[in-house]
N, C-alpha and C. Protein backbone atom coordinates (compact mmCIF):
# COMPACT_ATOMS: atom_id res chain seq x y z
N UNK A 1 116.50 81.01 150.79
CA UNK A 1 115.90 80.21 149.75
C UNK A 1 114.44 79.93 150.10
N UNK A 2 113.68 79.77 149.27
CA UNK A 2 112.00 79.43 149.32
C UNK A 2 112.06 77.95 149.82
N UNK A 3 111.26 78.27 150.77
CA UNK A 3 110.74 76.99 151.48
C UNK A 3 108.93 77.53 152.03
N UNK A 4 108.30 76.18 151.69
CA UNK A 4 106.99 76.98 151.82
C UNK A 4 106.17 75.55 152.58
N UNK A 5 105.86 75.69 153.43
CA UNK A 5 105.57 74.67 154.35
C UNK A 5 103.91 74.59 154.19
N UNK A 6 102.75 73.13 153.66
CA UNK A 6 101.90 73.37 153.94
C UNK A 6 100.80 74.03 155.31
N UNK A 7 100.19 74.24 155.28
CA UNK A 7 99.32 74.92 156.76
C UNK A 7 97.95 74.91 156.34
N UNK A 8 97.05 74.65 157.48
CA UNK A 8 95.44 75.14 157.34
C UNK A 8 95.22 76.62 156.42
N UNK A 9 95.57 77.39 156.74
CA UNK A 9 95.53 78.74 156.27
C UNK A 9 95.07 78.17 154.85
N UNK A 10 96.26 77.83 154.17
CA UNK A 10 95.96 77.38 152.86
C UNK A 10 94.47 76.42 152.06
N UNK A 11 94.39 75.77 152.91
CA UNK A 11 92.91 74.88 152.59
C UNK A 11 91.75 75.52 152.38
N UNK A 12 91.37 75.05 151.29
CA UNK A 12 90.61 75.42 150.73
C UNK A 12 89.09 74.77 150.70
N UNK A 13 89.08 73.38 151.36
CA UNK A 13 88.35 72.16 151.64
C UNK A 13 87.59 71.68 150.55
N UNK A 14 88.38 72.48 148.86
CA UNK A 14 88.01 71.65 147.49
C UNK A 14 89.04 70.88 147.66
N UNK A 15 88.92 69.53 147.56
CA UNK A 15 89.57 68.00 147.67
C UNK A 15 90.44 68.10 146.55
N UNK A 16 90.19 68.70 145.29
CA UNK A 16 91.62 68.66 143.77
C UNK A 16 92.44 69.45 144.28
N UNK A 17 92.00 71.03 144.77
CA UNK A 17 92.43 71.78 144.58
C UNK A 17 93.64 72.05 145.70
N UNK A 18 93.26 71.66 146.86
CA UNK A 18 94.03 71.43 147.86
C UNK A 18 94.92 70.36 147.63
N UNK A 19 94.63 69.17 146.85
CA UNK A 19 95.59 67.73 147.06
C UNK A 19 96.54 69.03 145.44
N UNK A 20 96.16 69.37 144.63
CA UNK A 20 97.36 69.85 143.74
C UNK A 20 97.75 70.82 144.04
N UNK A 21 97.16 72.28 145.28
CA UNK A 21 98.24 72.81 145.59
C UNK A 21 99.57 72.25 146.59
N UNK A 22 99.11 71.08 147.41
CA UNK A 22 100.19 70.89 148.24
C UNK A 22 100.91 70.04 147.20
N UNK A 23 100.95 69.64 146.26
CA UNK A 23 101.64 68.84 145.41
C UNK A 23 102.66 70.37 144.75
N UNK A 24 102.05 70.95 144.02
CA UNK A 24 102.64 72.62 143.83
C UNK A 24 103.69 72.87 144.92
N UNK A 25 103.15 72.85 146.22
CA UNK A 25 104.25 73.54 147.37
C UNK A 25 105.29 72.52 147.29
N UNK A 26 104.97 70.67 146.98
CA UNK A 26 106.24 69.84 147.35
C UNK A 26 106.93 70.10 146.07
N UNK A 27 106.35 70.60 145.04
CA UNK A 27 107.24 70.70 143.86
C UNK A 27 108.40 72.08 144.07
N UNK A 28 108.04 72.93 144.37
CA UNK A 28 108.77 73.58 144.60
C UNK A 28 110.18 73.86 145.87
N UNK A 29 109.26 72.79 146.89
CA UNK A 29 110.34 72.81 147.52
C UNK A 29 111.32 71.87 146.91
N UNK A 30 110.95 71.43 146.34
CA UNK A 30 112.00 69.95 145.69
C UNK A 30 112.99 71.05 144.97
N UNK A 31 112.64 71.76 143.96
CA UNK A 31 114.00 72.81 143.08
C UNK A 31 114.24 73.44 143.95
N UNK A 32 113.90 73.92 145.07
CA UNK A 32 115.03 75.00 146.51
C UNK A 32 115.53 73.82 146.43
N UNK A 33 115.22 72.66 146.90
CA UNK A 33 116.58 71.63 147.35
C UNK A 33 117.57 71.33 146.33
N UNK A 34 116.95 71.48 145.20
CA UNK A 34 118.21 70.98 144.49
C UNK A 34 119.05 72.51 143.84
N UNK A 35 118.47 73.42 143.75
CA UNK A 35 119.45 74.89 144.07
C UNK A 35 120.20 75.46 145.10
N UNK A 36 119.57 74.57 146.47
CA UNK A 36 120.71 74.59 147.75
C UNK A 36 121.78 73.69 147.71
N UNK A 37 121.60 72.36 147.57
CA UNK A 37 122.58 71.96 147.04
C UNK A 37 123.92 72.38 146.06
N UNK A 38 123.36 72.83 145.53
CA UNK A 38 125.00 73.91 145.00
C UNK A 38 125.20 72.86 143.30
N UNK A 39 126.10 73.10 142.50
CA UNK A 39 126.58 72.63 141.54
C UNK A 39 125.17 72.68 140.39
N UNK A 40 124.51 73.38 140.18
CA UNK A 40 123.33 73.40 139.86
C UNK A 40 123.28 72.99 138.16
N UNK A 41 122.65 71.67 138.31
CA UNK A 41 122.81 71.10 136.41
C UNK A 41 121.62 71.87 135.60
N UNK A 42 122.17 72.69 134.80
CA UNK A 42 120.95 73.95 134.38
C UNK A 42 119.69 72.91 133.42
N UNK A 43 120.11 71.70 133.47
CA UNK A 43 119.27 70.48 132.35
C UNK A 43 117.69 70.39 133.72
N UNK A 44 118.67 69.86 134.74
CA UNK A 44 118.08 69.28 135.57
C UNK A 44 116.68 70.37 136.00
N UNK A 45 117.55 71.86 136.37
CA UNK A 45 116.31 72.36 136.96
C UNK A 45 115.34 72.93 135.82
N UNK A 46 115.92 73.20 134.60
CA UNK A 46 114.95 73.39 133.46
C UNK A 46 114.14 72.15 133.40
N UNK A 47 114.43 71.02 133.40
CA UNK A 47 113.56 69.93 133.54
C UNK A 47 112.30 69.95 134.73
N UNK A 48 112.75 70.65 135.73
CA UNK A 48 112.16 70.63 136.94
C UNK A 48 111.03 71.90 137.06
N UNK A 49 111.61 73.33 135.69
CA UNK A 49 110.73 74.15 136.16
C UNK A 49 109.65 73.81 135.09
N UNK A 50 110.05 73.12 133.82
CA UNK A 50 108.76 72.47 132.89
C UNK A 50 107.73 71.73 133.72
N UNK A 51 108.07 71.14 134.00
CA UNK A 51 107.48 69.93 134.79
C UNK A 51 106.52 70.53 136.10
N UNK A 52 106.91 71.93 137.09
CA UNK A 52 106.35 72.56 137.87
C UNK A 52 105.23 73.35 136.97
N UNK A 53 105.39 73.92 135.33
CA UNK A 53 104.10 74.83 134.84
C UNK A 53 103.74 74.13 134.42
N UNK A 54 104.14 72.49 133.50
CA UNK A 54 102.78 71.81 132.99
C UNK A 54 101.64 71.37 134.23
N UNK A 55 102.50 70.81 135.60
CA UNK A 55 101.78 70.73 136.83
C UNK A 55 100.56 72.05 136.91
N UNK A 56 101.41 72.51 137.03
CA UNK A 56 100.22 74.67 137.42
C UNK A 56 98.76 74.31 136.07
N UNK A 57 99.88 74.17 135.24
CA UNK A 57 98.30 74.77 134.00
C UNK A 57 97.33 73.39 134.06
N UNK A 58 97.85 71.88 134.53
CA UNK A 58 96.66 71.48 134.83
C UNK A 58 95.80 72.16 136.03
N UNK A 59 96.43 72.11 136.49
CA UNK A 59 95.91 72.57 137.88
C UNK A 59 94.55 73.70 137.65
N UNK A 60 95.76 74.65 136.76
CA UNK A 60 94.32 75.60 136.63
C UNK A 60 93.21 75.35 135.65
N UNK A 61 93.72 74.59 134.75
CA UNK A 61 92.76 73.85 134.10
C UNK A 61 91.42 72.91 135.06
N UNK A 62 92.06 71.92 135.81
CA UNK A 62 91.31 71.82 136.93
C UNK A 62 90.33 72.40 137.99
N UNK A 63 90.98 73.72 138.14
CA UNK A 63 90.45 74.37 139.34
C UNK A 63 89.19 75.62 138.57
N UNK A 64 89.59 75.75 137.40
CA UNK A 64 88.61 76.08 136.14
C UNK A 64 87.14 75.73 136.20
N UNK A 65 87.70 74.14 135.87
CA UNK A 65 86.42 73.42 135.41
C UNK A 65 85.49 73.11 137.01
N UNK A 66 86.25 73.32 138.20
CA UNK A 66 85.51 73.18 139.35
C UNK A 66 84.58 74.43 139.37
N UNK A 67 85.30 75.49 139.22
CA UNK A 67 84.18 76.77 139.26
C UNK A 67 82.79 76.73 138.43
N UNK A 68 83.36 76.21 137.34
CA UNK A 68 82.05 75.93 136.84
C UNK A 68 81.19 74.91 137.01
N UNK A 69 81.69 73.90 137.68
CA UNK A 69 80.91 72.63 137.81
C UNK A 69 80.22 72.89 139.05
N UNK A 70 80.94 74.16 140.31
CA UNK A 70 79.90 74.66 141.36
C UNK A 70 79.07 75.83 140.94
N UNK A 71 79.02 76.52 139.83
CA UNK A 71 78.48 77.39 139.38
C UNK A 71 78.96 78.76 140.33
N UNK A 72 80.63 78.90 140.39
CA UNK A 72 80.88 80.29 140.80
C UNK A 72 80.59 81.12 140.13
N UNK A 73 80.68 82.29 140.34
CA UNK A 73 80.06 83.90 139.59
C UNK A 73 80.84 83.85 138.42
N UNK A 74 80.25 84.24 137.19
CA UNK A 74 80.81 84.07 135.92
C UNK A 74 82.37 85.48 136.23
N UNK A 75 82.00 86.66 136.88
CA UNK A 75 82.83 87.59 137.71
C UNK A 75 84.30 87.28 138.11
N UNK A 76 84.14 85.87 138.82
CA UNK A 76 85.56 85.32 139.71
C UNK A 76 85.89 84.54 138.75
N UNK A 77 85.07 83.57 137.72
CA UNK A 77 86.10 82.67 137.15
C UNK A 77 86.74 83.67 135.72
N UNK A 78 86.14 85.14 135.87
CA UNK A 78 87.19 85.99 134.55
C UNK A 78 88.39 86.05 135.34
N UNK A 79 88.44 86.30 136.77
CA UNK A 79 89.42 86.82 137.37
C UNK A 79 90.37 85.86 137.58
N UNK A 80 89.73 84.29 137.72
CA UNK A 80 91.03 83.15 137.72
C UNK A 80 91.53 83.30 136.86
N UNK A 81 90.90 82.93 135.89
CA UNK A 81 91.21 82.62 134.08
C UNK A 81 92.55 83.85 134.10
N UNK A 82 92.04 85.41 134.21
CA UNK A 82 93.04 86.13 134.04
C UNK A 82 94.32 85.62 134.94
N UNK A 83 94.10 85.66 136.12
CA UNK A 83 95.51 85.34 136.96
C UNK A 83 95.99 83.97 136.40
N UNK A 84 95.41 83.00 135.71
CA UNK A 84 96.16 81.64 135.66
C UNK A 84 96.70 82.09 134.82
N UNK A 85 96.84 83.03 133.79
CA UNK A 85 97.25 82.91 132.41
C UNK A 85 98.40 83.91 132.63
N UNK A 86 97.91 84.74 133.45
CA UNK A 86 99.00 85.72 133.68
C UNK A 86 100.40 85.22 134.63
N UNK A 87 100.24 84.25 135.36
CA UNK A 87 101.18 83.12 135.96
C UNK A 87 102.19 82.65 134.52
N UNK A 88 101.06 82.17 133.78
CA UNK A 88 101.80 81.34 132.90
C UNK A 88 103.15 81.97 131.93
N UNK A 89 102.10 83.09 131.99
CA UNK A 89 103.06 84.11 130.86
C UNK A 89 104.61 85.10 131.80
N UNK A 90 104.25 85.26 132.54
CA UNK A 90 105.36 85.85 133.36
C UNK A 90 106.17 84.63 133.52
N UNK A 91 105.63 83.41 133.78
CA UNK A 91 107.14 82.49 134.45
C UNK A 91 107.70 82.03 133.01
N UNK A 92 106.85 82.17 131.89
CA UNK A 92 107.92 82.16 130.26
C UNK A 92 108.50 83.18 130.18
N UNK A 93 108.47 84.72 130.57
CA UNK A 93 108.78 85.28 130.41
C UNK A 93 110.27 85.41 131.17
N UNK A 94 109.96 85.01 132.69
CA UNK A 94 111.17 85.28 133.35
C UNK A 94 112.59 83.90 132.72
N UNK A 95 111.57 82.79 132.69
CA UNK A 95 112.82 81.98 132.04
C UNK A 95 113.08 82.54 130.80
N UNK A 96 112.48 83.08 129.96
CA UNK A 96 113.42 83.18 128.70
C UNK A 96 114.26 84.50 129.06
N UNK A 97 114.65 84.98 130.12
CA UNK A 97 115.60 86.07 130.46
C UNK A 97 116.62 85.22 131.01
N UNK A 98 116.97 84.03 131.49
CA UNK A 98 117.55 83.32 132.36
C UNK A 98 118.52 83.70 132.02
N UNK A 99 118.58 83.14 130.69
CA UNK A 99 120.46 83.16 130.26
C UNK A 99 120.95 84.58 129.46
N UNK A 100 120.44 85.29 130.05
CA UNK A 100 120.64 86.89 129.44
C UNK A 100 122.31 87.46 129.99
N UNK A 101 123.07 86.36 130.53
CA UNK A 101 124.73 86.55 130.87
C UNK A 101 125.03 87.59 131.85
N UNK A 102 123.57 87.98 132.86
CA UNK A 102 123.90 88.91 134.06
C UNK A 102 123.95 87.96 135.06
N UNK A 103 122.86 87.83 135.91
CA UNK A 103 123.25 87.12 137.38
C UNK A 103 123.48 85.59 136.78
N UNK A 104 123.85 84.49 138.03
CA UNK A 104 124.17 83.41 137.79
C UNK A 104 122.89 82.84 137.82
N UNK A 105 122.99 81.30 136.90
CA UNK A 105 122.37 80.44 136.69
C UNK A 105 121.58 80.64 137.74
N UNK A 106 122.17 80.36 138.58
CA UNK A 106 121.95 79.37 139.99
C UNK A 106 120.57 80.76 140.82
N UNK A 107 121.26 82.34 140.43
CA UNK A 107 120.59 83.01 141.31
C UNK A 107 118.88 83.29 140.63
N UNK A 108 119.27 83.60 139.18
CA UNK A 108 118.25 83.42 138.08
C UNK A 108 116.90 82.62 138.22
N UNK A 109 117.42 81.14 138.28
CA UNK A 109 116.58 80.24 139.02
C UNK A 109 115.59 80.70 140.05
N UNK A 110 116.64 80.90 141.25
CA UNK A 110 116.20 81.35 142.54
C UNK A 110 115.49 82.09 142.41
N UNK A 111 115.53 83.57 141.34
CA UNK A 111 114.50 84.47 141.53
C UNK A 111 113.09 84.02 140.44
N UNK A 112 113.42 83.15 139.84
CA UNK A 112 112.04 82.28 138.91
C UNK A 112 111.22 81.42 140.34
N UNK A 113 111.72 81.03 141.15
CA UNK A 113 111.33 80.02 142.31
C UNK A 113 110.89 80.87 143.39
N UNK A 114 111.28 82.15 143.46
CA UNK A 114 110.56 83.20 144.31
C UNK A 114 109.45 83.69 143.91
N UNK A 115 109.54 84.09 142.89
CA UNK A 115 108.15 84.60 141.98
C UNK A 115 107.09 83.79 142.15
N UNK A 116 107.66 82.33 141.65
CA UNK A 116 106.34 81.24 141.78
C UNK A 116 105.83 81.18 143.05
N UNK A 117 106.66 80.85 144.27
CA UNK A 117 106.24 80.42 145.31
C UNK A 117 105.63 81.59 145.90
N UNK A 118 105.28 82.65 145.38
CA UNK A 118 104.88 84.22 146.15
C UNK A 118 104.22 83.96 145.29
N UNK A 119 103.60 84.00 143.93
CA UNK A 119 102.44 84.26 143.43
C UNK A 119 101.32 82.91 143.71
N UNK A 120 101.96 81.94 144.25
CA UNK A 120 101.25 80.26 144.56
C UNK A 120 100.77 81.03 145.95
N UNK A 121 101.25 81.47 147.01
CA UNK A 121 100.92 82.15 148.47
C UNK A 121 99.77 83.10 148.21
N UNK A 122 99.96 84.03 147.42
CA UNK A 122 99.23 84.85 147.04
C UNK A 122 98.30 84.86 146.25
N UNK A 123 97.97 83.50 145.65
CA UNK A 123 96.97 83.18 144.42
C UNK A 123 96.16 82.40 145.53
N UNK A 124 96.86 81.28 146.56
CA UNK A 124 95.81 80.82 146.87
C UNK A 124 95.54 81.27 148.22
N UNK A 125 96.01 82.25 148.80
CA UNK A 125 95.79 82.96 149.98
C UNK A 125 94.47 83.45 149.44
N UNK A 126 94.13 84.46 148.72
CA UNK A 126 93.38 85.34 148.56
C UNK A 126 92.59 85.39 147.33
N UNK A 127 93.06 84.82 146.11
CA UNK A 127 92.01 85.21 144.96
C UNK A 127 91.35 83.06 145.16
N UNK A 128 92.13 82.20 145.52
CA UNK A 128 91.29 80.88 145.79
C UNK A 128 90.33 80.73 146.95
N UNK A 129 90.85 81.60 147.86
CA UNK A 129 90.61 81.58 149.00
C UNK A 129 88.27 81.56 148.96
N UNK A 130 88.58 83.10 148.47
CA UNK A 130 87.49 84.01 147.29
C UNK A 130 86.41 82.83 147.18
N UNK A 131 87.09 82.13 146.32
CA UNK A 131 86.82 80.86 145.01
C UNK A 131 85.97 80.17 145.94
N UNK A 132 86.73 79.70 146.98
CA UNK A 132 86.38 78.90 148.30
C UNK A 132 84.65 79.25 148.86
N UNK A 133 84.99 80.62 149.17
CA UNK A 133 83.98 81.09 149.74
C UNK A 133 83.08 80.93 149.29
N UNK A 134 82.83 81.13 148.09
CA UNK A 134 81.44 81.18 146.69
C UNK A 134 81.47 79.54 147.33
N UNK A 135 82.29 78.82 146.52
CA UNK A 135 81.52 77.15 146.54
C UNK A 135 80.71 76.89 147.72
N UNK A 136 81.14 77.29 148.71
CA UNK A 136 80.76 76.64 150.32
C UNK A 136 79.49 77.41 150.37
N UNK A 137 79.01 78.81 150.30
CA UNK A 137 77.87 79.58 150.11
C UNK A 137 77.21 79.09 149.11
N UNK A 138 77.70 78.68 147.65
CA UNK A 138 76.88 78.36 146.88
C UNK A 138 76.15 76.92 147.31
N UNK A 139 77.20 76.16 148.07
CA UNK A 139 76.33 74.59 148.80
C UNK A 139 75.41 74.77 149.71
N UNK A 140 75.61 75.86 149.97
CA UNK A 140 74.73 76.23 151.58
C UNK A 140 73.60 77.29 151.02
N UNK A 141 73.37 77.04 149.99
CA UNK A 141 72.11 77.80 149.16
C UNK A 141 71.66 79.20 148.48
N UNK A 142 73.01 79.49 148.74
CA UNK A 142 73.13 81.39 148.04
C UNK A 142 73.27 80.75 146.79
N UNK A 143 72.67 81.91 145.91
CA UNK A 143 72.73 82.04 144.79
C UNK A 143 74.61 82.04 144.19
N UNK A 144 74.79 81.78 142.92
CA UNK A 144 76.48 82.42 142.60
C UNK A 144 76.54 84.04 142.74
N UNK A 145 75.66 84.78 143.00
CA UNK A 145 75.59 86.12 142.73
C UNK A 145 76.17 86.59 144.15
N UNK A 146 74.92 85.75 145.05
CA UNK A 146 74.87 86.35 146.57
C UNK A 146 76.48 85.94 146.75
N UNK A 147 77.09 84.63 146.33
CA UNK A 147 78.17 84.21 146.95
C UNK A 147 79.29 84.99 146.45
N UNK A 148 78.96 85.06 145.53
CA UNK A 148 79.84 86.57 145.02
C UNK A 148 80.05 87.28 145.74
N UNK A 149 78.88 88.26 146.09
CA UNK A 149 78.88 89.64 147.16
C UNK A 149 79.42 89.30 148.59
N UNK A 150 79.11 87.96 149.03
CA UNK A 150 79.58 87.74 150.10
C UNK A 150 81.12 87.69 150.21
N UNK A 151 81.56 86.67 149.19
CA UNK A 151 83.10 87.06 148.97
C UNK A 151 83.79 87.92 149.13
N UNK A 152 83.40 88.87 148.49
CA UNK A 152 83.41 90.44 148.27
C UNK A 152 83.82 91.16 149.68
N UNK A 153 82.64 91.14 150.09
CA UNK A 153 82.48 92.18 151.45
C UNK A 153 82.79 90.94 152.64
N UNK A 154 82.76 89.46 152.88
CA UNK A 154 83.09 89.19 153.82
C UNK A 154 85.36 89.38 154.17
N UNK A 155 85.45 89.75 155.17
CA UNK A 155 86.86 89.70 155.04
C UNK A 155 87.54 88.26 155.19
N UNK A 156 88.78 88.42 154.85
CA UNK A 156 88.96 86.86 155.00
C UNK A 156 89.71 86.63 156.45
N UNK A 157 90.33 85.96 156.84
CA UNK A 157 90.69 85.67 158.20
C UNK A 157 92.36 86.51 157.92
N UNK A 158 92.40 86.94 159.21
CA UNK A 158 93.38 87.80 159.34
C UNK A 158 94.48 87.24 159.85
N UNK A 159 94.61 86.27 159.77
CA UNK A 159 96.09 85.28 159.85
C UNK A 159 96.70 84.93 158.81
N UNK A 160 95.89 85.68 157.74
CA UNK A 160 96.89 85.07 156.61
C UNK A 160 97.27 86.44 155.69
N UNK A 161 96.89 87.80 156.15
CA UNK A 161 97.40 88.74 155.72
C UNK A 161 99.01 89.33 156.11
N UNK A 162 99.97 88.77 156.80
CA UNK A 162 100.98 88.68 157.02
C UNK A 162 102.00 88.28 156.00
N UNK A 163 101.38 86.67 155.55
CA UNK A 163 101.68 85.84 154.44
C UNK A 163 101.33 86.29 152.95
N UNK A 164 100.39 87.11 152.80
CA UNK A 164 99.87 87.75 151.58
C UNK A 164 100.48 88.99 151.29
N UNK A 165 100.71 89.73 152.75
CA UNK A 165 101.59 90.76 152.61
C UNK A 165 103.10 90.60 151.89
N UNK A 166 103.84 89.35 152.67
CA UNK A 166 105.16 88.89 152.06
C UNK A 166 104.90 88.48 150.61
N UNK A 167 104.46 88.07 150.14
CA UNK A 167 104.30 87.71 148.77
C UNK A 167 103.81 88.55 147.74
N UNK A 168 103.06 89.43 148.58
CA UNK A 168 103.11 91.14 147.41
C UNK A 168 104.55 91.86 147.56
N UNK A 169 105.14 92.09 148.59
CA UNK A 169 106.32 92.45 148.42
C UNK A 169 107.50 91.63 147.34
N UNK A 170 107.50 90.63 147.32
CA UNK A 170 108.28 89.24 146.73
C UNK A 170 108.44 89.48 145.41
N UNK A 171 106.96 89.51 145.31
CA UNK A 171 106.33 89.64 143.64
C UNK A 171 106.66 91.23 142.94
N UNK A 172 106.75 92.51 143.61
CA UNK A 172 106.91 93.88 143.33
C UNK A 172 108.53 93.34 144.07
């Protein structure tokens, strides 16, 4: 079952964006707990996975309006915009397969709660990570362009390609 433990790796040292992804990671661990638990009330965790994407789409609504309020590369915030939306639409997509009368409730779930928690690893491993880089360059006096390119071509720390690796597999 998904369990996703905060870590440095993850920080991003934007103050929203970090306080609502670890809010994201406790949300999710909260539905593993109540899908390990067993007897699974299909009200309860539908309640629980609404409540986890209205959470997300503020979020990216949030983490949106930060790019622009640091003036990231008009470049990276097409590329959030695309990935937030494309989050949104796959996890409607996978719930409205839920009750399609093949696997159980319970496993259904599980694989909606894998998806998320691998594309949350993998969104903010590497395309926030990105995001990160620009703001901190753009404070430290690069242009959004330069912080762009730097993004680009700087690599990111190699402790977290292990974790990015598992969550491309997860997700395929």
């Amino acid at each position: 079952m998904v369990r996703l433990e905060w870590s440095d790796m993850y920080r991003t040292d934007i103050g929203i964006v970090d306080e609502q992804h670890q809010q994201l990671f406790s949300m999710i661990n909260a539905i593993a707990q109540t899908l390990e638990a067993g007897d699974v009330e299909p009200e309860e965790v539908e309640k629980a996975l609404d409540g986890l994407v209205e959470y997300a789409g503020q979020h990216f609504v949030d983490e949106e309006r930060e790019m622009v309020l640091c003036h990231v590369d008009s470049r990276h915030q097409k590329l959030q915009r695309m990935e937030h939306s494309s989050f949104v639409y796959d996890v409607g997509q996978l719930r409205s397969y839920a009750n399609d009368g093949g696997d159980s409730l319970a496993d259904q779930y599980e694989e909606i709660l894998q998806f998320t928690a691998s594309w949350l690893i993998y969104h903010t491993l590497r395309t926030d990570q990105k995001m990160a880089m620009q703001v901190h360059a753009i404070e430290q006096g690069k242009s959004p362009e330069e912080a762009y390119e730097y993004s680009e071509t700087h690599p990111l720390s190699p402790a977290i390609y292990h974790e990015v690796i598992e969550a491309v597999v997860h997700l395929w």
